[in-house]
N, C-alpha and C. Protein backbone atom coordinates (compact mmCIF):
# COMPACT_ATOMS: atom_id res chain seq x y z
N UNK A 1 132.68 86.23 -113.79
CA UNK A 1 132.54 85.11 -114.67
C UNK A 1 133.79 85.01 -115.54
N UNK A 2 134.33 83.62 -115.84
CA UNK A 2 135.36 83.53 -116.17
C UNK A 2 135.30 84.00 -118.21
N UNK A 3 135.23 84.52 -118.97
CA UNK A 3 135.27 84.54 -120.28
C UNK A 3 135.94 83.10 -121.31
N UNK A 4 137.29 82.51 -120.43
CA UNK A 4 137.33 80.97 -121.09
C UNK A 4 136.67 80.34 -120.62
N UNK A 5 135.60 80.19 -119.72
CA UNK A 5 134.82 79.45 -119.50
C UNK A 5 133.72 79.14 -120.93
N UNK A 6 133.25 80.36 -121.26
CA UNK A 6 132.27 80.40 -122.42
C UNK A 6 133.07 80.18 -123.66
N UNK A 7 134.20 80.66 -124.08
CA UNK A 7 134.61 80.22 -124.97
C UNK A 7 134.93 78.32 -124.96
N UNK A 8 135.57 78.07 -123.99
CA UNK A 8 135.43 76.75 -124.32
C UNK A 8 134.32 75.63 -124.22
N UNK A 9 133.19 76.15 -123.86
CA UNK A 9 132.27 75.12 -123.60
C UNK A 9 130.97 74.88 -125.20
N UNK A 10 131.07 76.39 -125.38
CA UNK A 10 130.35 76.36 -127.23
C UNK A 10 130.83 75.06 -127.78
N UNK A 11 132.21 75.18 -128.32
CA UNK A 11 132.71 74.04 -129.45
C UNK A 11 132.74 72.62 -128.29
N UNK A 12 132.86 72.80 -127.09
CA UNK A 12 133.41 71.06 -126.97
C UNK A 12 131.42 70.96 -127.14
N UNK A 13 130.87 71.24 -126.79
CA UNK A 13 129.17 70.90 -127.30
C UNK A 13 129.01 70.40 -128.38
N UNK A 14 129.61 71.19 -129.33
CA UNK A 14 129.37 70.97 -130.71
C UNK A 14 130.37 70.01 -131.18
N UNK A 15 131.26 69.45 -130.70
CA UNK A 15 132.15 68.72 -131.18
C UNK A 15 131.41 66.96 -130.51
N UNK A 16 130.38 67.56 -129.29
CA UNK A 16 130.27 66.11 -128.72
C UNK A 16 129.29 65.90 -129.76
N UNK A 17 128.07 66.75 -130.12
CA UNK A 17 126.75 66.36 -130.31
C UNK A 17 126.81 67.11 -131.50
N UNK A 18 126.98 66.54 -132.81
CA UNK A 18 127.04 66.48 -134.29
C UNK A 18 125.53 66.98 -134.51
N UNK A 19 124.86 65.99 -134.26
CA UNK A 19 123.70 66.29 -134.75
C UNK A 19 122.73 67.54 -134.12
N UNK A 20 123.06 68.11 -132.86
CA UNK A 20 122.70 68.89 -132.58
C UNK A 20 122.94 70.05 -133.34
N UNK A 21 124.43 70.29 -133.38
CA UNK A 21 124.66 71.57 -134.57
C UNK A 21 124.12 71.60 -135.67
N UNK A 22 123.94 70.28 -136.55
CA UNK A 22 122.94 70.04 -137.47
C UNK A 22 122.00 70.63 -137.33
N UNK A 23 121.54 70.57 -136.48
CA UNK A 23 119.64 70.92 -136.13
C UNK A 23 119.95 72.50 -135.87
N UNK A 24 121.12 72.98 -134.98
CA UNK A 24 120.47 74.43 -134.91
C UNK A 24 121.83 74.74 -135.98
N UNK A 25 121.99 74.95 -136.81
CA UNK A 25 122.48 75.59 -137.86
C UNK A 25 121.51 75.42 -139.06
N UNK A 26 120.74 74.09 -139.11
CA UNK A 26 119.36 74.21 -140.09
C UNK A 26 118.19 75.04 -139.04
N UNK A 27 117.91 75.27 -138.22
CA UNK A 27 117.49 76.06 -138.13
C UNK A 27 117.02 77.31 -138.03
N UNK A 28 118.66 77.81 -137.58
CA UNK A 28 119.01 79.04 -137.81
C UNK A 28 118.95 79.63 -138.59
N UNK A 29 119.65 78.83 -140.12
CA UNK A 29 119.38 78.92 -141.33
C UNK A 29 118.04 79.07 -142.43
N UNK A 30 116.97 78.35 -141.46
CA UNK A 30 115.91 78.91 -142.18
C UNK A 30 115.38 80.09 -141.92
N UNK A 31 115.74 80.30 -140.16
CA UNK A 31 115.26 82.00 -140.06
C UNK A 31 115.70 82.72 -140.48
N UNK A 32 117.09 82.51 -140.95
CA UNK A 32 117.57 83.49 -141.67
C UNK A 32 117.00 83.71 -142.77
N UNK A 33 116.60 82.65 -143.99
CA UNK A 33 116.20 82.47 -145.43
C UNK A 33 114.61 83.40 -145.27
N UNK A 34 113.93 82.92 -144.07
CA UNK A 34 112.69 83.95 -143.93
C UNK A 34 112.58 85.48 -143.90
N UNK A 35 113.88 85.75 -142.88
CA UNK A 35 113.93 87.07 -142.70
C UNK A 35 114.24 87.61 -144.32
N UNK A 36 115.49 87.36 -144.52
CA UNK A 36 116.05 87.92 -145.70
C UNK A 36 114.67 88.22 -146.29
N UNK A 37 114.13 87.07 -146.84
CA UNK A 37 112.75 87.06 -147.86
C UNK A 37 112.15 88.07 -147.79
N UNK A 38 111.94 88.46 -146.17
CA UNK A 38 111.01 89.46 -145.99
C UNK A 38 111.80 91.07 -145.83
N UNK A 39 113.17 90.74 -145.58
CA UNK A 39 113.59 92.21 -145.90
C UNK A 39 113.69 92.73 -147.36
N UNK A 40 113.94 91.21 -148.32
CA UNK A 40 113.86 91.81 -149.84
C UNK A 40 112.39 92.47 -150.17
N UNK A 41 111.43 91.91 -149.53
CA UNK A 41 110.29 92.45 -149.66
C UNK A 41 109.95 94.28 -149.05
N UNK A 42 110.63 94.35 -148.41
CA UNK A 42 110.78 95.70 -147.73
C UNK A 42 111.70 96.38 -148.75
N UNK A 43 113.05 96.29 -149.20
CA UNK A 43 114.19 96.74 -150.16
C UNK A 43 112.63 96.55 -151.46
N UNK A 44 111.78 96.57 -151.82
CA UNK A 44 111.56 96.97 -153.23
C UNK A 44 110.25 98.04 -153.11
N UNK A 45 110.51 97.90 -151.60
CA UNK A 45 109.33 99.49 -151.01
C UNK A 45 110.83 100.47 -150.80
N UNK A 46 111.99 100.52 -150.69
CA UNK A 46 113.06 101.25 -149.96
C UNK A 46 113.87 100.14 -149.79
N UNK A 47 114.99 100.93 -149.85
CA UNK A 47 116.44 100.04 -150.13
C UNK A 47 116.36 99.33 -148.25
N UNK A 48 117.11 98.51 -147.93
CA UNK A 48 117.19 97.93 -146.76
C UNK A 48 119.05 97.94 -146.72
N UNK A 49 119.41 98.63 -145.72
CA UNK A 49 120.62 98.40 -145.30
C UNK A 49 121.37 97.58 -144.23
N UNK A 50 122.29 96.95 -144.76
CA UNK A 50 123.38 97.23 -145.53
C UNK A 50 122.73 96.57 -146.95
N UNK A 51 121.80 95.17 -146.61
CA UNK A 51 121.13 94.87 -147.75
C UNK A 51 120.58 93.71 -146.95
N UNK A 52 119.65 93.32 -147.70
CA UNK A 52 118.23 92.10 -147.37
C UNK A 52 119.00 90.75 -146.48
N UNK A 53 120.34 90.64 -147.25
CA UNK A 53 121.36 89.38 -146.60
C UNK A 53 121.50 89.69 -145.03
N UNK A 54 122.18 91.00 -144.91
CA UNK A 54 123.00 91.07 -143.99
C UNK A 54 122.13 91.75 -143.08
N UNK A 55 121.12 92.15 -143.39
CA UNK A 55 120.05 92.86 -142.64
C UNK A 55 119.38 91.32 -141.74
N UNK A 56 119.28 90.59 -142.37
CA UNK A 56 118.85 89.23 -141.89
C UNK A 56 119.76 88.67 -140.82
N UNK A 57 120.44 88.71 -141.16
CA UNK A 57 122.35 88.22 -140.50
C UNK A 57 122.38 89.10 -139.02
N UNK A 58 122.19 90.71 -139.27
CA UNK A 58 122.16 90.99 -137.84
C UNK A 58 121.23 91.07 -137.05
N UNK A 59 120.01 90.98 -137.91
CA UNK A 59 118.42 90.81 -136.65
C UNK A 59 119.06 89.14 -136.26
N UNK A 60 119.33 88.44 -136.78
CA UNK A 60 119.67 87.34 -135.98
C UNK A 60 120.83 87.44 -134.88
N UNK A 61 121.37 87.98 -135.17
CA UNK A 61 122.57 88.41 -133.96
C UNK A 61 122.23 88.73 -133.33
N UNK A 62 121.36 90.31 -133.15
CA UNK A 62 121.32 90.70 -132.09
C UNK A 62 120.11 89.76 -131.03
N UNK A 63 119.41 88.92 -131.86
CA UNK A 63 118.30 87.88 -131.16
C UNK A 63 119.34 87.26 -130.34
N UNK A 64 120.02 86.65 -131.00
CA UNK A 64 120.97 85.45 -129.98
C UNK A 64 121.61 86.49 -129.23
N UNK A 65 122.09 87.58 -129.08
CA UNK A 65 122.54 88.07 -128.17
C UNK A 65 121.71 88.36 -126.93
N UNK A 66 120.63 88.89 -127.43
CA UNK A 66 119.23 89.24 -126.38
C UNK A 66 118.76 87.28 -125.57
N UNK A 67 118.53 87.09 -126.41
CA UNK A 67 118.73 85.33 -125.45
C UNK A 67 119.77 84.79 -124.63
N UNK A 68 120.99 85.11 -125.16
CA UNK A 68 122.43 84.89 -124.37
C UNK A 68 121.91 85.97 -123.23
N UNK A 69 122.19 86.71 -123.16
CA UNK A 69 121.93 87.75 -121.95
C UNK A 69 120.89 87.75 -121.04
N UNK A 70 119.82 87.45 -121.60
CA UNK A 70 118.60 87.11 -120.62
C UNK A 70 119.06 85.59 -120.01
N UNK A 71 119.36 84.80 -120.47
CA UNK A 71 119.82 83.53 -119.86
C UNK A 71 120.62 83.35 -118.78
N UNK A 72 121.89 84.91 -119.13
CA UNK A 72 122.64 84.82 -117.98
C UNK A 72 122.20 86.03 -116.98
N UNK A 73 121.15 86.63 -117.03
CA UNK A 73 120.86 87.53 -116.52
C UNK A 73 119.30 87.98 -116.84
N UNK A 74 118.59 87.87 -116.40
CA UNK A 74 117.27 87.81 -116.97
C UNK A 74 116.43 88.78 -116.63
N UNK A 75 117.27 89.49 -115.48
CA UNK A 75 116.65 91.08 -114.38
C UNK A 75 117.07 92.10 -115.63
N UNK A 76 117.92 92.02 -116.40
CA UNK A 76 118.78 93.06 -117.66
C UNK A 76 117.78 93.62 -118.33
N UNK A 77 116.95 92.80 -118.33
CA UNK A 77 115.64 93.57 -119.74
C UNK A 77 114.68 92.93 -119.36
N UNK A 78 113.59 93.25 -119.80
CA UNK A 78 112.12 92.60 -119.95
C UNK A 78 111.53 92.39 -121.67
N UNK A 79 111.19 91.80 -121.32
CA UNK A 79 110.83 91.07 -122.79
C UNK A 79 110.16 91.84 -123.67
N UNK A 80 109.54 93.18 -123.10
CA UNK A 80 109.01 94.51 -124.13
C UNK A 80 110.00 95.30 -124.81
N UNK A 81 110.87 95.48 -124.15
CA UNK A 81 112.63 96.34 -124.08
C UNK A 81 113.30 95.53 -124.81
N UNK A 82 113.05 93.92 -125.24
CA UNK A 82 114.16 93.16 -126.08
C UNK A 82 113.29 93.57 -127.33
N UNK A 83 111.90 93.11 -127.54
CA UNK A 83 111.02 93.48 -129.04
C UNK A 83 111.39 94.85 -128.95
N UNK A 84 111.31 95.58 -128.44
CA UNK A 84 111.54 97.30 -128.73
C UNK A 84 113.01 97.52 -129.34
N UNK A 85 114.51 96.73 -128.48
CA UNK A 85 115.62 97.03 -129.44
C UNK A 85 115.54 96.32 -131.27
N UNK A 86 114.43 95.40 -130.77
CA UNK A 86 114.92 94.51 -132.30
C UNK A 86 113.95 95.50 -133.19
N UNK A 87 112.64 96.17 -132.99
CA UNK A 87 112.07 96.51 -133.86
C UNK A 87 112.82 98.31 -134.45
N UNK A 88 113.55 98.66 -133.42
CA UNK A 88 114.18 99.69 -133.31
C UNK A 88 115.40 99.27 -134.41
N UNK A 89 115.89 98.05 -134.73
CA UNK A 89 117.17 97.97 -135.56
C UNK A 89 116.88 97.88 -136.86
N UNK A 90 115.34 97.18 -136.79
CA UNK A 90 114.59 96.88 -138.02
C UNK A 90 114.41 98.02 -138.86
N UNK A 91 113.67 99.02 -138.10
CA UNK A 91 113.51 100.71 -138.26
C UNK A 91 114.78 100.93 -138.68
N UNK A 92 115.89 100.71 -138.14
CA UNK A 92 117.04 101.58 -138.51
C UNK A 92 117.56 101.34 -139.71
N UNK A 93 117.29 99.93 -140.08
CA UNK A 93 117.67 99.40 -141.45
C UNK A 93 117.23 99.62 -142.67
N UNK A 94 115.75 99.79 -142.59
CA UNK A 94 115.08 100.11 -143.25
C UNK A 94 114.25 101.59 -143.92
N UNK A 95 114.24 102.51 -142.46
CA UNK A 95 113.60 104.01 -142.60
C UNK A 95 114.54 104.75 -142.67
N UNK A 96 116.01 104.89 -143.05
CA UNK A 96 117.08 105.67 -143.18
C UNK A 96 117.25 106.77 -143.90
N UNK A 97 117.72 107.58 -144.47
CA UNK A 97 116.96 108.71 -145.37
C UNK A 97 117.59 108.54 -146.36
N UNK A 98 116.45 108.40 -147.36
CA UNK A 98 116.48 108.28 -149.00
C UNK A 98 117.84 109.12 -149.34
């Protein structure tokens, strides 16, 4: 697979269809505003690392990564093995030693 292939096809998308980025950057954006919420809620049982923001920031990453990859490859994981890495990062963020 070519790698400029994927790089150039993201932005000319987003450059055709305005309102689409609209929609998934507000949406993205609210999962993010949820998560955070709920990792600050976790940080005042135990600190959450790196912190409630960025803890939010990479459970979303690694989601879109686990979707990117199953999309282009969907034999890679099974859908128990994707909830198992994300709840595994969650754990890591959160149960770290005092």
């Amino acid at each position: 697979m070519k790698l400029d292939c994927i790089s150039c096809s993201a932005p000319s998308m987003i450059d055709r269809a305005p309102q689409i980025k609209e929609a998934h950057d507000s949406s993205n954006r609210a999962f993010r505003v949820y998560l955070e919420k709920n990792f600050s809620e976790l940080d005042l049982i135990r600190s959450v690392l790196p912190s409630p923001r960025m803890a939010a920031v990479g459970l979303t990453a690694i989601m879109d990564g686990l979707w990117l990859e199953w999309c282009l490859s969907s034999k890679t994981f099974s859908a128990d093995e994707a909830i198992s890495l994300c709840e595994q990062w969650v754990d890591a963020a959160w149960k770290h030693p005092s």
